[in-house]
Protein backbone atom coordinates (compact mmCIF):
# COMPACT_ATOMS: atom_id res chain seq x y z
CA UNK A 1 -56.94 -11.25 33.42
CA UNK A 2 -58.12 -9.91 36.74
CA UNK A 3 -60.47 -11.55 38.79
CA UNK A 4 -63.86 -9.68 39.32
CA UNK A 5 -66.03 -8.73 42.39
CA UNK A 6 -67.94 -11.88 43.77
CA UNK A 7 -65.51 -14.22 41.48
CA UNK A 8 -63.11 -16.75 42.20
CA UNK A 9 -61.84 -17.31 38.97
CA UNK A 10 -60.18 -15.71 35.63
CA UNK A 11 -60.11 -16.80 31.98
CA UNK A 12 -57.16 -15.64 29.93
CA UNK A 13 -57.76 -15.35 26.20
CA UNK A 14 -54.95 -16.00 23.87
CA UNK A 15 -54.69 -15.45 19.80
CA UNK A 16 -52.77 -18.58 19.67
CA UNK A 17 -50.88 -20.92 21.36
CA UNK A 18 -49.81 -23.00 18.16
CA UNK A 19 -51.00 -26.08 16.31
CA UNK A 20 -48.77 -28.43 18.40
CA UNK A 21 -48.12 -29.34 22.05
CA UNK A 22 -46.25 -27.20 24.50
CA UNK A 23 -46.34 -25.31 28.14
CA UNK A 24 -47.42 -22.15 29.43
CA UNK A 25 -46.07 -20.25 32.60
CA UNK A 26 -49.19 -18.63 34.80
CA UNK A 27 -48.19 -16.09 37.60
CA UNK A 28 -50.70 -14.48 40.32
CA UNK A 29 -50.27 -11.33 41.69
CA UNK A 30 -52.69 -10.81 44.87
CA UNK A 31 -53.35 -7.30 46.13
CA UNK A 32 -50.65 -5.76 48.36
CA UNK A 33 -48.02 -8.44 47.12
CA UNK A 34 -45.21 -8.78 44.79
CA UNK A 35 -46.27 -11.25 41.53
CA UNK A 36 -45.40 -15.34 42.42
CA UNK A 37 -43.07 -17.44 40.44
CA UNK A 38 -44.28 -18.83 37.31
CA UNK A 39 -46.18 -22.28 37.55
CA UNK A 40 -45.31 -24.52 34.53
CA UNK A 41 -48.46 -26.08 32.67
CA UNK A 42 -48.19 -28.25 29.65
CA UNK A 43 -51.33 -28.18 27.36
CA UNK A 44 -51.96 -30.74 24.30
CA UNK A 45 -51.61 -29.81 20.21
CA UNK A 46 -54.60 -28.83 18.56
CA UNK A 47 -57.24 -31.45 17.92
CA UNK A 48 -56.95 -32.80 14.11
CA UNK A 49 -59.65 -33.38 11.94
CA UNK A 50 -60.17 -37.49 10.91
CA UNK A 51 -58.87 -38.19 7.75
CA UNK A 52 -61.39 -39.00 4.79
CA UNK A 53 -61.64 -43.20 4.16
CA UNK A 54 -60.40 -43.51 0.82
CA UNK A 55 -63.22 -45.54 -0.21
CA UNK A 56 -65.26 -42.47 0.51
CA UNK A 57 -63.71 -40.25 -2.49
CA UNK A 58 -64.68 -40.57 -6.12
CA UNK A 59 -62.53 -38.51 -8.65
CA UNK A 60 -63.92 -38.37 -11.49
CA UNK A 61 -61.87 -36.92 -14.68
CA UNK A 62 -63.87 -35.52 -17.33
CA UNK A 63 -62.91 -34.93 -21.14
CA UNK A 64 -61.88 -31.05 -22.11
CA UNK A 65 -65.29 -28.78 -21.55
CA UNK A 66 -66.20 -30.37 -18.47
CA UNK A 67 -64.92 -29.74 -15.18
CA UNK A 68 -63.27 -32.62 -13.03
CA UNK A 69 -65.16 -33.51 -9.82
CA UNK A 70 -63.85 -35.17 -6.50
CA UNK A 71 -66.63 -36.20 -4.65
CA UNK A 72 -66.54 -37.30 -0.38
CA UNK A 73 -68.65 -38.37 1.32
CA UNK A 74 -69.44 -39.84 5.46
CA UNK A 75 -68.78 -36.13 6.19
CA UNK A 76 -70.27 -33.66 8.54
CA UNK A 77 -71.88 -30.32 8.18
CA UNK A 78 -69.41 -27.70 8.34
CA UNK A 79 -66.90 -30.19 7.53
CA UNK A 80 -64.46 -28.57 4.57
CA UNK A 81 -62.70 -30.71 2.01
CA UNK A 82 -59.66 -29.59 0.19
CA UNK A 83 -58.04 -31.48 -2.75
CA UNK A 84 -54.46 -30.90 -3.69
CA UNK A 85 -52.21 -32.08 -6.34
CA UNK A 86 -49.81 -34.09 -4.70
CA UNK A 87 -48.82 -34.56 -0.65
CA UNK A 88 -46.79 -31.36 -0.45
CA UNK A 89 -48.32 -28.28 -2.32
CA UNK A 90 -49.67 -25.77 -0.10
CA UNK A 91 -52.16 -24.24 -2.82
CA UNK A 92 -55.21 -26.46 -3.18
CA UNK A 93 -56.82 -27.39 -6.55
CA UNK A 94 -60.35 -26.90 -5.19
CA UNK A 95 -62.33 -26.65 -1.62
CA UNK A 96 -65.76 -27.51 -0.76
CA UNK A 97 -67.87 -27.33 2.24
CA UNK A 98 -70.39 -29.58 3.38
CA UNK A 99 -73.87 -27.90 3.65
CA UNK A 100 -76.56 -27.75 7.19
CA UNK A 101 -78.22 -31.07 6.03
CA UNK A 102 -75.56 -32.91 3.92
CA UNK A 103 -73.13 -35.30 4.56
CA UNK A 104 -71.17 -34.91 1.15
CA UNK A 105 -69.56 -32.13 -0.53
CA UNK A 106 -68.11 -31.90 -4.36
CA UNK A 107 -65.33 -29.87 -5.27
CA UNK A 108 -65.05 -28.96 -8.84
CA UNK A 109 -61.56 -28.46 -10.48
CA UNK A 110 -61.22 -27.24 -14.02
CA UNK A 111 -59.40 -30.16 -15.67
CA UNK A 112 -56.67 -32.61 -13.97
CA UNK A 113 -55.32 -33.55 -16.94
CA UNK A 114 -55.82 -36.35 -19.85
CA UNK A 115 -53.54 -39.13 -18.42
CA UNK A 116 -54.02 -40.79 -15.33
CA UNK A 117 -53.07 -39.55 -11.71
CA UNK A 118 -53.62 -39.01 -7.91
CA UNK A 119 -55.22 -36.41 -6.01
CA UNK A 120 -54.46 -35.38 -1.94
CA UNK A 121 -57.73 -34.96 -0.18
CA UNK A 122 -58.45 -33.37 3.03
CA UNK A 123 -61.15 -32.55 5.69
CA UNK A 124 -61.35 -29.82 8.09
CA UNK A 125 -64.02 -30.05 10.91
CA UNK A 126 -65.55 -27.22 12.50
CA UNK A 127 -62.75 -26.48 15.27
CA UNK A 128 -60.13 -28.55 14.10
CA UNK A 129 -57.21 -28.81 12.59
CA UNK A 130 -56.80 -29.94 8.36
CA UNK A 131 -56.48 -33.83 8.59
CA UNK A 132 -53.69 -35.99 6.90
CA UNK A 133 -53.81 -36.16 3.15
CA UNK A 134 -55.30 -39.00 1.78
CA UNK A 135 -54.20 -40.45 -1.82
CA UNK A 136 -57.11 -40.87 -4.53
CA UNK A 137 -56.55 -42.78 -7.69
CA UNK A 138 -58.06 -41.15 -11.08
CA UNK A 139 -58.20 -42.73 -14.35
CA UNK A 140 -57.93 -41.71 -17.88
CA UNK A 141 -59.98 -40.05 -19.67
CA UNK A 142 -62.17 -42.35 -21.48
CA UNK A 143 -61.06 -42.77 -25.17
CA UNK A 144 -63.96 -43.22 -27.96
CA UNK A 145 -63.53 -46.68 -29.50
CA UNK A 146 -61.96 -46.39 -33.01
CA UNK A 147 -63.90 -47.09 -35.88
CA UNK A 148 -63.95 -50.45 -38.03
CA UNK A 149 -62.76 -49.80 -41.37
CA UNK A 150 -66.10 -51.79 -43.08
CA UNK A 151 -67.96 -48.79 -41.37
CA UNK A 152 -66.52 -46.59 -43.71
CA UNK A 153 -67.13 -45.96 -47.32
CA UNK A 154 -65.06 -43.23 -49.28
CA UNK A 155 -66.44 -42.12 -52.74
CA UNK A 156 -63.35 -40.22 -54.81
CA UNK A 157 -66.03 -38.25 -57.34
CA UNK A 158 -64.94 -36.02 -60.44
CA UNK A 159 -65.96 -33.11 -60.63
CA UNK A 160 -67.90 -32.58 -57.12
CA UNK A 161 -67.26 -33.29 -53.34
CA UNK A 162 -66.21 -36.37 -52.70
CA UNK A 163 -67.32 -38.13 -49.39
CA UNK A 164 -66.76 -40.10 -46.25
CA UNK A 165 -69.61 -42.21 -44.94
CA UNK A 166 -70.11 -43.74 -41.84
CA UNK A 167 -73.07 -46.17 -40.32
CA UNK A 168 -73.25 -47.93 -37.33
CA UNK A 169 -73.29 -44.61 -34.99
CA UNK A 170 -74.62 -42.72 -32.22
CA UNK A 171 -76.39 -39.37 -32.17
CA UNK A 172 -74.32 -36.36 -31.45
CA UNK A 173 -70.91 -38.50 -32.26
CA UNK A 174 -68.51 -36.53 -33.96
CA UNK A 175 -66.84 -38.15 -37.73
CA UNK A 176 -62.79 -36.34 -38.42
CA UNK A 177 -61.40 -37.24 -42.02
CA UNK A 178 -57.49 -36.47 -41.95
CA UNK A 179 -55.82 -36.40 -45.13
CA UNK A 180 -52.87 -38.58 -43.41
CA UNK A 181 -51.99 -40.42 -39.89
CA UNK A 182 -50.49 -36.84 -38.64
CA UNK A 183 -52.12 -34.06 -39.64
CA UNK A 184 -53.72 -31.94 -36.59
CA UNK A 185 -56.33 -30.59 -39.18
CA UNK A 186 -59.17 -31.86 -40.32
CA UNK A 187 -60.17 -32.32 -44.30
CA UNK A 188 -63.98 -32.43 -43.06
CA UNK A 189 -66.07 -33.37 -40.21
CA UNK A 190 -69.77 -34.15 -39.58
CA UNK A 191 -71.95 -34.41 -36.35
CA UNK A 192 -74.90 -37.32 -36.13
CA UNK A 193 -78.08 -35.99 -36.10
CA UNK A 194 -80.82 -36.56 -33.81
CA UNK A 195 -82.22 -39.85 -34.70
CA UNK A 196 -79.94 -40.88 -37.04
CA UNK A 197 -77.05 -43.51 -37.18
CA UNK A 198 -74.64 -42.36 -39.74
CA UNK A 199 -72.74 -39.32 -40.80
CA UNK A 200 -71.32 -38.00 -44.18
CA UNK A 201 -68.34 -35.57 -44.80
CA UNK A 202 -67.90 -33.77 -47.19
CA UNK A 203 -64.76 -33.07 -48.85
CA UNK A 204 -63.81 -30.58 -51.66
CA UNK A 205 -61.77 -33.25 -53.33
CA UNK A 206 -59.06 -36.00 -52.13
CA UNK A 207 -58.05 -35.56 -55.77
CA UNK A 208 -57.54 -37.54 -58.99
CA UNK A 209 -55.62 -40.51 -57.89
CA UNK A 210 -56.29 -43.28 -55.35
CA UNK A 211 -55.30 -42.67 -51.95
CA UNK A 212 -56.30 -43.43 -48.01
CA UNK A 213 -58.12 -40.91 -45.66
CA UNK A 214 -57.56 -41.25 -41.85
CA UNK A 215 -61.37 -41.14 -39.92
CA UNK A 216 -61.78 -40.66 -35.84
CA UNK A 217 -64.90 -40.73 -33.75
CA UNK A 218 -65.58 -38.70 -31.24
CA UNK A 219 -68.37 -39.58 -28.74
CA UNK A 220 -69.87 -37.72 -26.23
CA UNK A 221 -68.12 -36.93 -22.94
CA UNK A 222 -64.88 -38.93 -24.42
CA UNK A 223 -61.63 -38.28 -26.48
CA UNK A 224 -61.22 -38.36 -29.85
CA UNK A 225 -60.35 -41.80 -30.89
CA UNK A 226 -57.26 -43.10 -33.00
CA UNK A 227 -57.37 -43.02 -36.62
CA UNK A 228 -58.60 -46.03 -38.92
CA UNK A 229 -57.07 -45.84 -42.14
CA UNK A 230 -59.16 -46.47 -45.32
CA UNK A 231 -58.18 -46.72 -48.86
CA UNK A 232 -60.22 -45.21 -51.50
CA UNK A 233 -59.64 -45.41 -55.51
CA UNK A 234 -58.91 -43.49 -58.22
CA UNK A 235 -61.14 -41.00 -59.85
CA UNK A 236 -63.61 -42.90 -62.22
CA UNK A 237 -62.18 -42.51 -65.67
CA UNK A 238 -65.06 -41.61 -68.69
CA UNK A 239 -65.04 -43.91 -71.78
CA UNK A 240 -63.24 -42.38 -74.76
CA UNK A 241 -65.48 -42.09 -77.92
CA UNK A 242 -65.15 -44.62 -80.12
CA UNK A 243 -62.96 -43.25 -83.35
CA UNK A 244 -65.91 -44.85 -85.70
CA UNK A 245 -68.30 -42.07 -84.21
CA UNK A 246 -65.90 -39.02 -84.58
CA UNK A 247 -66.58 -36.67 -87.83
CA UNK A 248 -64.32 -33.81 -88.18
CA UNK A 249 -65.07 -31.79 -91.09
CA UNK A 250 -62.53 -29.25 -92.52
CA UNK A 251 -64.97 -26.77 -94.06
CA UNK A 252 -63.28 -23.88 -96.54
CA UNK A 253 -61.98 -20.45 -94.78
CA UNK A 254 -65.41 -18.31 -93.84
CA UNK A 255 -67.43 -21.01 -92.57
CA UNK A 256 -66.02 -22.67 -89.32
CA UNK A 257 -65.11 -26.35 -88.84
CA UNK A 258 -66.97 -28.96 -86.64
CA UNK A 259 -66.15 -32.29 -85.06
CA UNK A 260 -69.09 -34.43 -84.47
CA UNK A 261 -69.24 -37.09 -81.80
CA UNK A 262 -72.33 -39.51 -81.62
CA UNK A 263 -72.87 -42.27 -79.39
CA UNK A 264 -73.05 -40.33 -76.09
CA UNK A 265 -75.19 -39.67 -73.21
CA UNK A 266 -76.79 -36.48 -71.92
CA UNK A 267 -74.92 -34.34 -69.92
CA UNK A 268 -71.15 -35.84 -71.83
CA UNK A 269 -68.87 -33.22 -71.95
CA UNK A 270 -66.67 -33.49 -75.85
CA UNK A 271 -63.43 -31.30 -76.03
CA UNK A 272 -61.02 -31.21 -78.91
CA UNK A 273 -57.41 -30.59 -79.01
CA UNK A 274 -54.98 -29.75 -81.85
CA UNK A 275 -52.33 -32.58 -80.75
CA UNK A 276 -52.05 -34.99 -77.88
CA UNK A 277 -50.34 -32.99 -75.41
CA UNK A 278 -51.72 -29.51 -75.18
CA UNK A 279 -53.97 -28.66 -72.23
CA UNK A 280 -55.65 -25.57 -74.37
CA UNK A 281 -58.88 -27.09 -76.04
CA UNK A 282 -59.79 -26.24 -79.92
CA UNK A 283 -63.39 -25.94 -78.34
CA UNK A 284 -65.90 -27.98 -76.18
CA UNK A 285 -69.27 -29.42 -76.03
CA UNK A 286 -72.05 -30.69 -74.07
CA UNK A 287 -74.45 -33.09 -74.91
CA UNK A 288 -78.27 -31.70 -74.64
CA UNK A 289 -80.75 -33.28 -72.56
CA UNK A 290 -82.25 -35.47 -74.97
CA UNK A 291 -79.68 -35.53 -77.44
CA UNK A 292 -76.67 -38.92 -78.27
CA UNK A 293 -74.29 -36.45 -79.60
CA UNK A 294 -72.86 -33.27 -79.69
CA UNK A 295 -70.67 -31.09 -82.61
CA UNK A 296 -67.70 -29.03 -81.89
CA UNK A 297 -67.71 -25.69 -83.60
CA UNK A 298 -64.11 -24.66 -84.31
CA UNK A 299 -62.96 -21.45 -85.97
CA UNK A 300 -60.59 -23.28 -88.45
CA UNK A 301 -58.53 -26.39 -88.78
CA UNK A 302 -56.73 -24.99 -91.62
CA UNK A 303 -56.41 -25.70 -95.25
């Protein structure tokens, strides 16, 4: 730098000297004379931002679907937090910086993970360098509370859906039915209504024998919970008709045969089969409305 007309003094403007401490050499060169020797000069290391106080962070670790947050405050506007992933990565997991008339700032991170951990956190003020790393405990992610096997009621139907009913819940909680204590898919699922404390799920059918389904909760803004296993029973079985009440008559070739069943209820379902092991029926029948019994019309029995 030269000095200009009137002054007494010069200001030399450098990129960078570095972060740290060190020494400059400063020559002057007057008019008319060769330039001096070089005049050591130590200077100090850039000024460091203060660390945050750990007490002063809040990481908070959300389920899957909701970002993570680390929150700091005691800050300064201008002030710029970074949050790493352990006390050596360069790339950061999220910045923030603190805004004209705040003393906080929030920095967002799309998921840390499931399990507990740490975070790094920095601050960078406004002409100074990053500060030390600070360590932040996280927890968890919050686990639902499993489910109490009295809550649950399984209903093995024939011939429709069975179901999976459970009270003692919370709107917008999520029911799972697995079929076993592995399975990664679902046999059915239901969401609580608004207003309501139970859910039902519906299931094609657990089949014909007794069994146990596995059932998880999921609540809101947690993970799903473990499985609570429930037995269910067998299939209800109908009452075979009474051998009394059977009339099979064997009518002559031309007019077709019948087997008569009395002693039912509406909607009872008779089928008749040529020997005991056959899964082919000789014909059906269903018993009206209003009606104890139903007939079986069959071709022929034979002679």
């Amino acid at each position: 730098a030269t000095v200009g007309t009137g002054k007494t003094e010069a200001l030399v403007s450098i990129t960078q000297l570095g972060t740290e401490a060190g020494k400059v050499y400063v020559t002057l060169t007057s008019a008319g004379k060769l330039e001096s020797t070089r005049t050591e000069v130590a200077y100090t290391e850039e000024a460091t931002s203060t660390a945050p106080v750990a007490d002063n962070i809040t990481a908070t670790n959300n389920v899957t679907g909701k970002s993570d947050t680390v929150k700091v405050t005691g800050l300064e506007a201008g002030d710029v937090v970074k949050v790493y992933k352990d006390d050596t990565v360069t790339a950061t997991l999220g910045t923030a910086t603190v805004a004209a008339t705040a003393t906080e700032a929030t920095v967002t991170i799309r998921q840390l993970g499931v399990e507990e951990g740490k975070v790094y956190v920095t601050v960078t003020s406004p002409g100074k360098k990053e500060s030390t790393r600070v360590e932040k405990a996280y927890d968890a992610e919050e686990v639902t509370e499993a489910l109490k096997a009295d809550a649950i009621t399984v209903t093995n139907n024939a011939g429709k859906a069975d179901t999976v009913a459970v009270t003692g819940l919370t709107a917008g909680d999520i029911v799972k039915v697995y079929k076993d204590g592995t399975a990664t898919t679902a046999a059915g699922t239901a969401t609580v209504g608004t207003g309501k404390t139970e859910a039902l799920v519906s299931i094609t059918q657990l089949g014909t024998e007794a069994g146990k389904v596995y059932v998880t909760l999921t609540s809101a803004g947690k993970l799903e919970s473990t499985r609570t296993e429930v037995a269910y029973t067998e299939e209800a079985t109908s009452t075979a008709p009474v051998a009394d009440n059977i009339t099979a008559t064997n009518n002559v070739t031309g007019k077709s045969d019948t087997v008569k069943v009395t002693g039912l209820e509406a909607g009872d379902v008779v089928k008749v089969y040529k020997d005991d092991t056959v899964t082919a029926t000789l014909g059906t029948a269903t018993v009206a409305a209003t009606a104890t019994e139903a007939t079986v019309t069959i071709r022929q029995l034979g002679v």
